[in-house]
Protein backbone atom coordinates (compact mmCIF):
# COMPACT_ATOMS: atom_id res chain seq x y z
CA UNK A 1 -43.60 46.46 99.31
CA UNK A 2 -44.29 48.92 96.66
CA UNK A 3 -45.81 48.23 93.33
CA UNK A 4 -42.71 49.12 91.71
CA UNK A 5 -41.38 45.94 93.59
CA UNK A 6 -44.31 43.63 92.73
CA UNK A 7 -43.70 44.88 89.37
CA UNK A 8 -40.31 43.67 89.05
CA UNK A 9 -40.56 40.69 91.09
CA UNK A 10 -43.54 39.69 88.69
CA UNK A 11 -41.46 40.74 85.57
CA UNK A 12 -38.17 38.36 87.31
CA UNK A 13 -40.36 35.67 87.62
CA UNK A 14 -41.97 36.16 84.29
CA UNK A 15 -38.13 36.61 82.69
CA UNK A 16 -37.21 33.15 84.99
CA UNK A 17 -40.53 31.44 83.27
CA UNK A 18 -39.22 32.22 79.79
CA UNK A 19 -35.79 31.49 80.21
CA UNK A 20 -36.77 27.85 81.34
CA UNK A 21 -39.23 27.46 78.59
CA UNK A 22 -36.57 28.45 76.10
CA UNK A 23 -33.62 26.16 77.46
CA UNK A 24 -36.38 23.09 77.54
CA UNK A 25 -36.97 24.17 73.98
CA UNK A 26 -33.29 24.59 72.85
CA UNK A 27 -32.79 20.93 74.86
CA UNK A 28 -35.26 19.49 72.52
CA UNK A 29 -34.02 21.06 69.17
CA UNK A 30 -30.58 19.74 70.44
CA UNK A 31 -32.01 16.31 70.51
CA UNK A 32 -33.84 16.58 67.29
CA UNK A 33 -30.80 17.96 65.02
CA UNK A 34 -28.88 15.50 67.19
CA UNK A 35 -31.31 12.43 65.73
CA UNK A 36 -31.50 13.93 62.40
CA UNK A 37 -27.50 13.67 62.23
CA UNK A 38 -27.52 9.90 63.40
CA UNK A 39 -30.43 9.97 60.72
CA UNK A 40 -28.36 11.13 57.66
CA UNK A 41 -25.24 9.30 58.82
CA UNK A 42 -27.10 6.32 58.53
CA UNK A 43 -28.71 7.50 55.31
CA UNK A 44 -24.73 9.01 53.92
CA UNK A 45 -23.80 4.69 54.61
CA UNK A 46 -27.15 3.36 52.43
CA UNK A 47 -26.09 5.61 49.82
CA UNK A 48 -22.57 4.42 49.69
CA UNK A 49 -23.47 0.76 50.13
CA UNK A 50 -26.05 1.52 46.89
CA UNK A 51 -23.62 3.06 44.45
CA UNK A 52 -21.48 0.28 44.95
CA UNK A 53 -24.30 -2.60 44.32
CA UNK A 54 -24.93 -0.32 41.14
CA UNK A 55 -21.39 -0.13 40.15
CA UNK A 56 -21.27 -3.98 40.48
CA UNK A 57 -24.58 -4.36 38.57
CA UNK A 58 -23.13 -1.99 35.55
CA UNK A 59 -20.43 -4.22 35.68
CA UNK A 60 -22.47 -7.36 35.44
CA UNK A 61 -24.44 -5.57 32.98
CA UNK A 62 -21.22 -5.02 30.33
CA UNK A 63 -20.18 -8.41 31.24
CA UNK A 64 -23.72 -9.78 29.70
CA UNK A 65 -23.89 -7.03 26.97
CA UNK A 66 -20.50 -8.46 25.75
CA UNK A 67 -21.67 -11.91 26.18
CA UNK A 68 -24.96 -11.56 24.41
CA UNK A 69 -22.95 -9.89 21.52
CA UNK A 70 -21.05 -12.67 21.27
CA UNK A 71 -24.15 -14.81 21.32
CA UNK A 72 -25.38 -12.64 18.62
CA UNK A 73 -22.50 -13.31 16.26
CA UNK A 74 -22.33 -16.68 16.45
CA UNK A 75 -26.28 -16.73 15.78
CA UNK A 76 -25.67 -14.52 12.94
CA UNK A 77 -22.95 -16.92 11.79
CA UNK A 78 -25.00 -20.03 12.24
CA UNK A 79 -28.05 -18.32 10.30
CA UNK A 80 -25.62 -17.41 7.40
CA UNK A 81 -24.07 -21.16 7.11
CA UNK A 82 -27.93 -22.60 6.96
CA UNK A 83 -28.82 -19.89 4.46
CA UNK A 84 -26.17 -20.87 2.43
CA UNK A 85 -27.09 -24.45 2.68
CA UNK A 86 -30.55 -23.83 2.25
CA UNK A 87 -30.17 -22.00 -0.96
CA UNK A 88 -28.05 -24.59 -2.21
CA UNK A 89 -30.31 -26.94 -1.84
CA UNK A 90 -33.52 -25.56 -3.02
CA UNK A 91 -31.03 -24.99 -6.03
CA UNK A 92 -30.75 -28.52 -6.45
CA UNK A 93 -34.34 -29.48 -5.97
CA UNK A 94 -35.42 -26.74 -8.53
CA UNK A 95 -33.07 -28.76 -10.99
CA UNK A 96 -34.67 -31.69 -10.34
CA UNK A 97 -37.77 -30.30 -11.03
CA UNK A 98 -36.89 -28.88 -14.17
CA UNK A 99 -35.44 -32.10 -15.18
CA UNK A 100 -38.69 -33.83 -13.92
CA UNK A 101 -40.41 -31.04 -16.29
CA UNK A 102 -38.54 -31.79 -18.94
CA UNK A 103 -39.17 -35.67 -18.60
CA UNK A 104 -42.73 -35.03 -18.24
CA UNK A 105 -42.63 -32.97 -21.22
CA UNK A 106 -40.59 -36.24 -23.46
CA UNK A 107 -42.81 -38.23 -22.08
CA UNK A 108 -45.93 -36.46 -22.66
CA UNK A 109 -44.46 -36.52 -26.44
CA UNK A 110 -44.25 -39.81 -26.75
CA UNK A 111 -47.54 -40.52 -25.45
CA UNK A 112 -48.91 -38.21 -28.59
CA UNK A 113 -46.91 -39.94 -30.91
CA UNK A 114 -48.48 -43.06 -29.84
CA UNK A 115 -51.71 -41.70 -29.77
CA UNK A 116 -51.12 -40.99 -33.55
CA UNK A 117 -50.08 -44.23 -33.83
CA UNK A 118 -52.92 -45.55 -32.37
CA UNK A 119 -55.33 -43.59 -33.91
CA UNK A 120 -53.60 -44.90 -37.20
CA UNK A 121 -53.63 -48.19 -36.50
CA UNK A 122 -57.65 -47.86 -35.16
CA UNK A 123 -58.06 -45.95 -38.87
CA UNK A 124 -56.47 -49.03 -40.70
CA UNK A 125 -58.11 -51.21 -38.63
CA UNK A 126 -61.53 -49.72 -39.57
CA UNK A 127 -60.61 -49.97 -43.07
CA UNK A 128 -59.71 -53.26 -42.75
CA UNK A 129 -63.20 -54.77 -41.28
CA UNK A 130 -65.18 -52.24 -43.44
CA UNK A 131 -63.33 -53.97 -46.26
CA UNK A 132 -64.08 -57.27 -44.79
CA UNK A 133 -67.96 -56.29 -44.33
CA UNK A 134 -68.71 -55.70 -47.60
């Protein structure tokens, strides 16, 4: 056989080699794309199943917004009724206290009178032994 033959035959064998090696490697980027497809199928479903748990949670969430607002106006309602009631009444008690003032104050006048009056009657009365004494 001539080198011209060994040549080729080497170069077939060579080509045979690599055409082997390049279907196993095709084969196994075949099965890899293959996987990632089941892969992003699977990840296409989670994705589908999560937007709807969010769509249901938004929904729950305007339910509760409304409800809280509710909550908030009957709070706001209820705080309003017991300011009312509580300025009335501190209305009333500072009344009273200005009537109480104004009784101390009558009273605190008569207790001067009668300290005049006792002071008189203590003056007359000191009159009245000195007069005695003598």
């Amino acid at each position: 056989m001539s080198t011209y033959d060994e040549r080729i035959a080497a170069l077939e064998k060579d080509a045979t080699t690599m055409k082997h090696d390049i279907t196993y490697k095709l084969d196994e980027t075949n099965s890899a794309v293959t996987i990632i497809k089941g892969v992003m199928g699977l990840l296409a479903q989670d994705m589908k199943v999560i937007k709807s748990q969010i769509k249901t949670m938004d929904f729950r969430l305007e339910g509760i917004d409304v409800r809280l607002a509710r909550v908030e106006e009957v709070i706001d309602t209820r705080l309003a009724r017991v300011e009312e009631v509580t300025d009335t009444r501190l209305a009333r008690v500072e009344e009273r206290q200005d009537e109480q003032g104004q009784d101390i104050k009558e009273i605190n006048q008569r207790l001067e009178t009668q300290d005049k009056k006792l002071d008189q009657v203590l003056g007359l009365l000191a009159t009245l032994t000195a007069k005695t004494d003598k």
